[in-house]
Every structure is written in structure tokens, then in C-alpha cells.
Protein backbone atom coordinates (compact mmCIF):
# COMPACT_ATOMS: atom_id res chain seq x y z
CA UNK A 1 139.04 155.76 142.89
CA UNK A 2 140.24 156.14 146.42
CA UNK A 3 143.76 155.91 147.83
CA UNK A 4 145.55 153.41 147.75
CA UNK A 5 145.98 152.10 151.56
CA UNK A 6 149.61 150.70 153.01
CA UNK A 7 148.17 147.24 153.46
CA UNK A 8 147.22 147.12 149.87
CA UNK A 9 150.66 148.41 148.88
CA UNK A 10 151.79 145.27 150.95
CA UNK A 11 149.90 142.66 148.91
CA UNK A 12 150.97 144.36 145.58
CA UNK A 13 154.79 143.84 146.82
CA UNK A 14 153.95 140.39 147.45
CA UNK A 15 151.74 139.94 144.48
CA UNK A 16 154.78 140.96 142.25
CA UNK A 17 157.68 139.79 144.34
CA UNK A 18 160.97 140.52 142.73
CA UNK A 19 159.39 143.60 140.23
CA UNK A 20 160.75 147.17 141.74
CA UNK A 21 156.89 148.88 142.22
CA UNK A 22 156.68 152.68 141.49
CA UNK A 23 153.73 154.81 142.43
CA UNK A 24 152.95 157.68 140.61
CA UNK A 25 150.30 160.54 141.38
CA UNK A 26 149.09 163.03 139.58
CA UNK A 27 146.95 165.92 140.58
CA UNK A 28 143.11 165.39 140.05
CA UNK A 29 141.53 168.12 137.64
CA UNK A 30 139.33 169.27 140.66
CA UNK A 31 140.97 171.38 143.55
CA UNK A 32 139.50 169.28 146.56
CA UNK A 33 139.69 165.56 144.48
CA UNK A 34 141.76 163.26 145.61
CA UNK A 35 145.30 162.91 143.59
CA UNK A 36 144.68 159.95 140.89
CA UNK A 37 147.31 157.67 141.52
CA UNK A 38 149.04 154.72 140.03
CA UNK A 39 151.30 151.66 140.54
CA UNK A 40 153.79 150.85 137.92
CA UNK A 41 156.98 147.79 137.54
CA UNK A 42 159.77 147.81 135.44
CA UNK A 43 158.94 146.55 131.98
CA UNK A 44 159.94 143.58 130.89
CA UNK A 45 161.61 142.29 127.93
CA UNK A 46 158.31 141.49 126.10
CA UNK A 47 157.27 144.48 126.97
CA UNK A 48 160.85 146.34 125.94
CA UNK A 49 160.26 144.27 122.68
CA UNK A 50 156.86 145.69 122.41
CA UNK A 51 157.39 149.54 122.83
CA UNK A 52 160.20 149.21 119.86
CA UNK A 53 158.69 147.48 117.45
CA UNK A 54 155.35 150.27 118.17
CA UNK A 55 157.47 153.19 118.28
CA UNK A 56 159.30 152.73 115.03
CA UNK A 57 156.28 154.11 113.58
CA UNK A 58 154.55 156.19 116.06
CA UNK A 59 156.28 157.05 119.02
CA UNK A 60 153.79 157.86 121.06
CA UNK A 61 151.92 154.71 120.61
CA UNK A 62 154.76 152.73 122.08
CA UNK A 63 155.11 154.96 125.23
CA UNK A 64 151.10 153.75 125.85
CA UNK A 65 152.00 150.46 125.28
CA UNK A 66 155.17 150.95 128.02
CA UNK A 67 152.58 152.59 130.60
CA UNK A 68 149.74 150.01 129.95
CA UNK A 69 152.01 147.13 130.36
CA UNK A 70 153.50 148.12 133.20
CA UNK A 71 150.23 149.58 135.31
CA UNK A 72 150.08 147.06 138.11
CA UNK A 73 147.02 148.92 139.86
CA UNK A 74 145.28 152.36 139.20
CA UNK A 75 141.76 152.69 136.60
CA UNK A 76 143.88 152.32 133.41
CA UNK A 77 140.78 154.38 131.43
CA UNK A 78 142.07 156.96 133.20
CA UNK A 79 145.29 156.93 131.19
CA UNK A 80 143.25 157.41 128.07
CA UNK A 81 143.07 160.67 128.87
CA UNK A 82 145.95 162.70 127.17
CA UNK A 83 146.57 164.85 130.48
CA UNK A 84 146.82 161.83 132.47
CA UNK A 85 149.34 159.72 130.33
CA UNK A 86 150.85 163.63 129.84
CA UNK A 87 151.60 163.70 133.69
CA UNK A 88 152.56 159.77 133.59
CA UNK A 89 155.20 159.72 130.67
CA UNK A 90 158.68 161.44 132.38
CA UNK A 91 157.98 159.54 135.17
CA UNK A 92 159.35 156.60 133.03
CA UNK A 93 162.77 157.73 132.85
CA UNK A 94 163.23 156.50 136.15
CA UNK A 95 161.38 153.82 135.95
CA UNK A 96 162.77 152.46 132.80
CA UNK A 97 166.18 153.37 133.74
CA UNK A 98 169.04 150.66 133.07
CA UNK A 99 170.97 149.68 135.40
CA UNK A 100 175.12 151.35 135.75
CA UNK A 101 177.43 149.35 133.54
CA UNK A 102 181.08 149.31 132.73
CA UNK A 103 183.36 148.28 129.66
CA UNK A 104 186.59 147.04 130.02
CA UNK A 105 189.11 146.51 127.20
CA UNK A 106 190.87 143.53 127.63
């Protein structure tokens, strides 16, 4: 899959107005390749909703249900491979990461 170009990156932030867009590359298995690279959003609640309901019984199956859900562009059969979803996963801290908060005691 070739790189993904600024004007496309453009129409994907206008495509998904309001969604924070990640991208994510990872290094292609040969030397010379091209990095494979991917465009990810913040889940959402269905999502959110999904991924716990998955992962009460098999953890890993709910992070692929997190990454597929939130791959806005990139080959997604390339995620099937364990490497690939491997180098994807951490990557989702940030992404997934809820915003500050504060409590108060009133």
C-alpha cells in the first residue's frame, strides 16, 4: 500500500470532522519496503462498550475489536497479522487516553 499523501490526510480530517486522527507506522518486514502505516480515531462509546464486554473473556480479542473499530484508513488484513497488531497495540494508550479530571468534595 503506498503512503499516505498530505492531501489525503486532508480529506480524512474532513471526512471525520470532530474525531482526533492518529497515524501510526510500523516498520515493513523488508529493509527497503515502505513503513505500513495506519490512521486511527478515538473510540467511541459503542465501541468502549464493545472492547469490555469482549475482553471479559479474552482480552486480547477486545484490543482487536478497539483497533478494528477505530482504523479509519490503512489495509486492515494487515492487522491480522500478530506482528502488525503487536506493533499497533501500545500505541492505544495514547490514543484511548481519557481526558484530565478533577473531584471536588463539596
Amino acid at each position: 500500500m503506498p503512503l499516505i499523501s498530505d492531501n489525503q490526510i486532508e480529506h480524512l480530517k474532513q471526512q471525520f470532522k470532530g474525531e482526533e486522527l492518529f497515524l501510526v507506522e510500523v516498520e515493513a518486514q523488508q529493509p527497503d519496503a515502505d513503513p505500513l502505516q495506519f490512521i486511527f480515531a478515538r473510540p467511541d462509546r459503542k465501541t468502549l462498550a464493545a472492547v469490555t464486554k469482549v475482553s471479559s473473556t479474552d482480552p486480547f480479542a477486545g484490543a482487536e475489536v478497539m483497533v478494528k473499530n477505530c482504523l479509519k484508513w490503512g489495509d486492515a488484513l494487515l492487522l491480522e497479522d500478530g506482528a502488525v497488531l503487536s506493533a499497533v497495540l501500545p500505541h492505544f494508550e495514547v490514543i484511548n487516553k481519557a481526558r484530565a479530571s478533577t473531584l471536588k468534595k463539596l
